[in-house]
N, C-alpha and C. Protein backbone atom coordinates (compact mmCIF):
# COMPACT_ATOMS: atom_id res chain seq x y z
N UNK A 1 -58.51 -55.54 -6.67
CA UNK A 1 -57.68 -56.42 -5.85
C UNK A 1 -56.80 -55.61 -4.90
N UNK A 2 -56.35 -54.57 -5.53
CA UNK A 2 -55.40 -53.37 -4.25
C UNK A 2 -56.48 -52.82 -3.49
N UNK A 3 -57.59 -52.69 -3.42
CA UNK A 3 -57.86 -52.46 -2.25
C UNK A 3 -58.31 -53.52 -1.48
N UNK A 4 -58.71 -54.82 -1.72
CA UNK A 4 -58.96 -55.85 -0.65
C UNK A 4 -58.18 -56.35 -0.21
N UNK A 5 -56.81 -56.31 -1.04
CA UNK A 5 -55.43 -56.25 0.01
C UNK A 5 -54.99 -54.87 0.90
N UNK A 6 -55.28 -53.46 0.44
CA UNK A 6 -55.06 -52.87 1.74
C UNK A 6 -55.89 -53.07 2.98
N UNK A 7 -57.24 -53.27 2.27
CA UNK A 7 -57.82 -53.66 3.63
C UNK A 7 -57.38 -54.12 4.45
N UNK A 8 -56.96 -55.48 4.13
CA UNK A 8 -56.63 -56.73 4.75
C UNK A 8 -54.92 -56.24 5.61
N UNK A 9 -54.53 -55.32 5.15
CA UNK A 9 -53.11 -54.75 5.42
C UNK A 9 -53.45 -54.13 6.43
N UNK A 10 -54.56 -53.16 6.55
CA UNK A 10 -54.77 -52.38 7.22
C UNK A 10 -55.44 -53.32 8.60
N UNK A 11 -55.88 -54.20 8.37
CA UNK A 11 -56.59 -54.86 9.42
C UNK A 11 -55.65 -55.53 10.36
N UNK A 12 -54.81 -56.16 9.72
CA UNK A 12 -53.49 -56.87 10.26
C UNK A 12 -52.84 -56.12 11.37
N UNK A 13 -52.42 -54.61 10.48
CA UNK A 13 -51.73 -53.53 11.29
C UNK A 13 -52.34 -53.27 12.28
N UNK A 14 -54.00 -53.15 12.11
CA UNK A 14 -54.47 -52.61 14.01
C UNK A 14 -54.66 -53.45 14.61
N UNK A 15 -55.02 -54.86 14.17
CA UNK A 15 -54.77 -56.24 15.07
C UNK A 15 -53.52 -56.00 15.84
N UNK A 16 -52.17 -55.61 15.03
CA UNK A 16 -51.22 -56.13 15.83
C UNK A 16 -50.61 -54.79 16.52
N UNK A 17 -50.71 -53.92 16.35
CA UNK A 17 -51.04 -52.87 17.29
C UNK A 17 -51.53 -52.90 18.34
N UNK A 18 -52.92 -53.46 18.47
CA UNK A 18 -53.52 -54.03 19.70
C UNK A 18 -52.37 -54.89 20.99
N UNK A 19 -51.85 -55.91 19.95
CA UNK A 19 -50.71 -56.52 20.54
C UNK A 19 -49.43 -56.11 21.11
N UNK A 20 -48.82 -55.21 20.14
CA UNK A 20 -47.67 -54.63 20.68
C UNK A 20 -47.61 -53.48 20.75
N UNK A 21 -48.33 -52.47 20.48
CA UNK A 21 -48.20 -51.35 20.50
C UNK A 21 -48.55 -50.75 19.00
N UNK A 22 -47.99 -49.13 18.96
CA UNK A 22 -47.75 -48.11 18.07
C UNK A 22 -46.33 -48.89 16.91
N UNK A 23 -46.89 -49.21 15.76
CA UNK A 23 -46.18 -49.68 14.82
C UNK A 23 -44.85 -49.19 14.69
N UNK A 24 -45.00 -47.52 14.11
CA UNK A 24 -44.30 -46.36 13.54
C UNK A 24 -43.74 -45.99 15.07
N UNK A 25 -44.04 -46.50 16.11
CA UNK A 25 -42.94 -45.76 17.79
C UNK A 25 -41.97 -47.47 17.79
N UNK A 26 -43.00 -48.48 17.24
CA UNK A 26 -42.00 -49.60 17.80
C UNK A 26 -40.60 -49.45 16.96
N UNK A 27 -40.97 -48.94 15.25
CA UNK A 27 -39.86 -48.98 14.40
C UNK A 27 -38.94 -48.33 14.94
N UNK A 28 -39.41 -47.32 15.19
CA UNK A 28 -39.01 -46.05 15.50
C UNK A 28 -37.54 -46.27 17.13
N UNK A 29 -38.04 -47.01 17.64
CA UNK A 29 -37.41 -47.14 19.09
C UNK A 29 -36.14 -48.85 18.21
N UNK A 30 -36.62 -49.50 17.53
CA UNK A 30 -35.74 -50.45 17.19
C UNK A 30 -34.52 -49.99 15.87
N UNK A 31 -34.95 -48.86 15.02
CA UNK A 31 -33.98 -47.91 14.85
C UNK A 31 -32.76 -47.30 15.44
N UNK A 32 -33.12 -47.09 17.18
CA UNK A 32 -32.47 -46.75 17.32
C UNK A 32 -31.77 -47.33 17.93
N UNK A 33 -32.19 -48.83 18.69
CA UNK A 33 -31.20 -49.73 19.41
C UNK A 33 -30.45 -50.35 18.21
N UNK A 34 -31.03 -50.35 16.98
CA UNK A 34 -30.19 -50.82 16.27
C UNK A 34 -28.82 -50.23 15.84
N UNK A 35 -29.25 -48.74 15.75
CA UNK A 35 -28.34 -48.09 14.97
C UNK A 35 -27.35 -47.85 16.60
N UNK A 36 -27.33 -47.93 17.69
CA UNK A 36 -26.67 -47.92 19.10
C UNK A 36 -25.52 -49.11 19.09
N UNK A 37 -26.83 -50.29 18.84
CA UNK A 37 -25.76 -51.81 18.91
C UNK A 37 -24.60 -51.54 17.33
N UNK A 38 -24.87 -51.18 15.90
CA UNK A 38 -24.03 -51.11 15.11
C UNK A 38 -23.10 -49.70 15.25
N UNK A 39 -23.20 -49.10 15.89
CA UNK A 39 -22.58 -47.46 15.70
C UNK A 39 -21.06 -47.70 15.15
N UNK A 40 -20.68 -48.76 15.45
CA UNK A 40 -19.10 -49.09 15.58
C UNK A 40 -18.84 -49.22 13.78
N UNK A 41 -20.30 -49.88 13.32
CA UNK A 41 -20.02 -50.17 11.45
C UNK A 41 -20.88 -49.23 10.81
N UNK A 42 -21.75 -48.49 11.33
CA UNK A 42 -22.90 -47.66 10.50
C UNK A 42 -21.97 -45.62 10.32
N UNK A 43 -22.24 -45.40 9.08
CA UNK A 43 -21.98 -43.75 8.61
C UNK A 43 -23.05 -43.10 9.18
N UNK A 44 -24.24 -43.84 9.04
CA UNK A 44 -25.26 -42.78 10.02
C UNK A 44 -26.18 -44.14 10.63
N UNK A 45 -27.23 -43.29 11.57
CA UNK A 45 -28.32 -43.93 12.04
C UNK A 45 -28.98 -44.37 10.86
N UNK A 46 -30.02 -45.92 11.55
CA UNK A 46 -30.53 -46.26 10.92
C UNK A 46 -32.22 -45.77 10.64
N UNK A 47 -32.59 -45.48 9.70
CA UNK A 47 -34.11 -45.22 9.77
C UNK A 47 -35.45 -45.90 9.94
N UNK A 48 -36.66 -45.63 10.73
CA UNK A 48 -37.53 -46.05 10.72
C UNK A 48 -37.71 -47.33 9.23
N UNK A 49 -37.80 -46.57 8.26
CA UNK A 49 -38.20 -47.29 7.17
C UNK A 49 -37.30 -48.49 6.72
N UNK A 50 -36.15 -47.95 6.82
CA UNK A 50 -34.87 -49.12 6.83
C UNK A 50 -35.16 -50.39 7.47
N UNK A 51 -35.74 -50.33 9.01
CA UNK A 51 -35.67 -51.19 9.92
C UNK A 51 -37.34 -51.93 9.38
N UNK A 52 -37.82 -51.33 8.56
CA UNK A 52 -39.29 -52.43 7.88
C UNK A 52 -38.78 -53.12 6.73
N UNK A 53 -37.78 -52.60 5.95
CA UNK A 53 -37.00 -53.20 5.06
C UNK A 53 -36.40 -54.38 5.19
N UNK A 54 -35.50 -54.25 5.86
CA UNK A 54 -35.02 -55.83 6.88
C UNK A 54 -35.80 -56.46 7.07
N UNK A 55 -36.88 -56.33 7.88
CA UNK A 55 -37.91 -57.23 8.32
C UNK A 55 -38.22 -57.82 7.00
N UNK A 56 -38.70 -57.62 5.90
CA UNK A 56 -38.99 -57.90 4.82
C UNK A 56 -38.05 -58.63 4.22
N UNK A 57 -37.19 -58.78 4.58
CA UNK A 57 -35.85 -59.15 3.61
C UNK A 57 -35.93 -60.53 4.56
N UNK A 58 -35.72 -60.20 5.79
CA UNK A 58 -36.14 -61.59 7.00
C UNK A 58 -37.70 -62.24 6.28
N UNK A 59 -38.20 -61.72 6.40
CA UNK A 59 -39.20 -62.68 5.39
C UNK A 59 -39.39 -63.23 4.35
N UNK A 60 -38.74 -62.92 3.58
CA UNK A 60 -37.84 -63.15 2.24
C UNK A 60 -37.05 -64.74 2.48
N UNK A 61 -36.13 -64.36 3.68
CA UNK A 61 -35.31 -65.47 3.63
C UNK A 61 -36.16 -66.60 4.55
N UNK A 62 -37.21 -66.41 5.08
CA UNK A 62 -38.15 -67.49 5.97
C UNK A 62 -38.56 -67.91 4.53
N UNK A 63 -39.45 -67.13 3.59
CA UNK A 63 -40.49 -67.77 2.60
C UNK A 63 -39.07 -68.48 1.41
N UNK A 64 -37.91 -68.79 1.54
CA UNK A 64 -37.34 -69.36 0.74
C UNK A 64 -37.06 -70.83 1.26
N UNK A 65 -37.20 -70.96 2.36
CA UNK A 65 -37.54 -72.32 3.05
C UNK A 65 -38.72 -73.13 3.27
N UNK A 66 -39.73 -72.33 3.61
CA UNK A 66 -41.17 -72.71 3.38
C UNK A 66 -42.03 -71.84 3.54
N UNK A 67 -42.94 -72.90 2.97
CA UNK A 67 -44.22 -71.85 2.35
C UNK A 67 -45.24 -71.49 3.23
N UNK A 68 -45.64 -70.31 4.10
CA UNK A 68 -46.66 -70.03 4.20
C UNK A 68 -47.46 -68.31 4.42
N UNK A 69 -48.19 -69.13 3.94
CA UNK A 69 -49.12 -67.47 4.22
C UNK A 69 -48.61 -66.49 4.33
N UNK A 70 -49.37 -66.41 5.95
CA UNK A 70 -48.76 -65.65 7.16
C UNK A 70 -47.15 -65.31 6.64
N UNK A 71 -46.30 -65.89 6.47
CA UNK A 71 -44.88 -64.66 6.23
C UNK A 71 -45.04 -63.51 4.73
N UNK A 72 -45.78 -64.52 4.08
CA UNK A 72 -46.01 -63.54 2.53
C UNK A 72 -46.91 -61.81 3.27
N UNK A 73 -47.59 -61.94 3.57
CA UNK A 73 -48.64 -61.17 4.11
C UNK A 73 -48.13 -59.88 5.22
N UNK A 74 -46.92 -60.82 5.97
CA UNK A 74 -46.34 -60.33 7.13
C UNK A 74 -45.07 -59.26 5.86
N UNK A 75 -44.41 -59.74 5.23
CA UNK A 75 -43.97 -59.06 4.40
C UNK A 75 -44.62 -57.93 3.31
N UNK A 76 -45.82 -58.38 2.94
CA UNK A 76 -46.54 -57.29 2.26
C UNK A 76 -46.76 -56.01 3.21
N UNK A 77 -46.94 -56.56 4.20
CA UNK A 77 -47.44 -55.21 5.77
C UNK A 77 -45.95 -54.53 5.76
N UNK A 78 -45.10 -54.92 6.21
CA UNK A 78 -43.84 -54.44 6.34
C UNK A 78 -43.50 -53.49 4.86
N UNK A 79 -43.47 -53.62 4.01
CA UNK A 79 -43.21 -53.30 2.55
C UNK A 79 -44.20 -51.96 2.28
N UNK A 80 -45.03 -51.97 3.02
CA UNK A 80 -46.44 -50.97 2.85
C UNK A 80 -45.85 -50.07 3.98
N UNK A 81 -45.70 -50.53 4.91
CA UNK A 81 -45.51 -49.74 6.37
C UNK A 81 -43.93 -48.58 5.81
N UNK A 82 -42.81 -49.60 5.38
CA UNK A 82 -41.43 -49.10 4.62
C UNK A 82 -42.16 -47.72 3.67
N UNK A 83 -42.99 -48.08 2.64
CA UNK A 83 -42.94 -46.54 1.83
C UNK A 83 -44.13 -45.77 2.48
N UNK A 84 -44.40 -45.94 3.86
CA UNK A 84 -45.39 -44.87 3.78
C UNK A 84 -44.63 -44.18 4.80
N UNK A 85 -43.47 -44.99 5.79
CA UNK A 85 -42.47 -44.31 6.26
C UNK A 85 -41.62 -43.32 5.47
N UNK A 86 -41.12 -43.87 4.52
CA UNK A 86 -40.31 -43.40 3.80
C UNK A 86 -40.37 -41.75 2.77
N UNK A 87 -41.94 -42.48 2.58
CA UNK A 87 -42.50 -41.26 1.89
C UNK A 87 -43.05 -39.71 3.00
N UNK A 88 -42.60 -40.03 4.26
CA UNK A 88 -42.72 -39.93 5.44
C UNK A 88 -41.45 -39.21 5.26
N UNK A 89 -40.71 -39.28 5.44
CA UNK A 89 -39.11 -38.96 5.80
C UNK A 89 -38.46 -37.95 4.66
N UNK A 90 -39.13 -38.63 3.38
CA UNK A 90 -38.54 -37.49 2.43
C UNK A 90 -39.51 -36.46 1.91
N UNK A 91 -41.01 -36.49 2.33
CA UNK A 91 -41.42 -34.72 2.76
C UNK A 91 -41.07 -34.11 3.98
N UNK A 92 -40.46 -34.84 5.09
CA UNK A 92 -39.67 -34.33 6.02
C UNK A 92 -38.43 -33.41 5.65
N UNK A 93 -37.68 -34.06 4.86
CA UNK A 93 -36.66 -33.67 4.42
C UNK A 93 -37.07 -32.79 3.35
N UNK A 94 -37.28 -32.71 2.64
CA UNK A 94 -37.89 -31.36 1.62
C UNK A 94 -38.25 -30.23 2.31
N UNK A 95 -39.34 -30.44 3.37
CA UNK A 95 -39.16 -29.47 4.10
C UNK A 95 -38.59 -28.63 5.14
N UNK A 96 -37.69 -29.32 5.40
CA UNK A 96 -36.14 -29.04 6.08
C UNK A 96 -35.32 -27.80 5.08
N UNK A 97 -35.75 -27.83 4.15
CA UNK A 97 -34.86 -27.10 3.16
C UNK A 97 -35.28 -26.16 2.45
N UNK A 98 -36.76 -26.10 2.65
CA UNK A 98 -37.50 -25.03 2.53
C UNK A 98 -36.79 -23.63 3.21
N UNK A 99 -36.38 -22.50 2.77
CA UNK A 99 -36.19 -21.07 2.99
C UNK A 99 -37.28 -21.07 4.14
């Protein structure tokens, strides 16, 4: 079953890629208008992975009103996209600290 859902994850993602672009540049660029528009309340910038988190959490609060699909799915993508960022960021950081 985990892989006919990554599939299906994975298919979503280059569908909508097609549409808007580079996933990981869009996060990436709304990171930073985000963390620009909050600077006044944030200790640091916000991260790529952070900003798929939210999204997820926004889907969260859509699928507590009603039910469909499409937001469950749209949240599973986001949630997948979050730790592969993430897991992204902290071999970044490990190797930052490498001697």
């Amino acid at each position: 079953m985990i892989g006919n859902l990554d599939k299906r994850l994975n298919s979503i993602k280059k569908q909508k890629e097609l549409e808007y672009g580079s996933f990981d540049s869009n996060m990436i660029l709304i990171a930073k208008v985000w963390s620009v528009l909050l600077s006044k309340n944030l200790k640091q910038d916000i991260l790529p992975h952070q900003v798929c988190q939210m999204f997820v959490a926004s889907k969260l609060v859509r699928a507590s009103n009603n039910y469909k699909d499409d937001t469950y799915i749209d949240a599973q993508s986001y949630l997948e996209q979050a730790k592969v960022m993430h897991e992204q960021d902290e071999i970044d950081q490990f190797k930052k600290r490498l001697p």
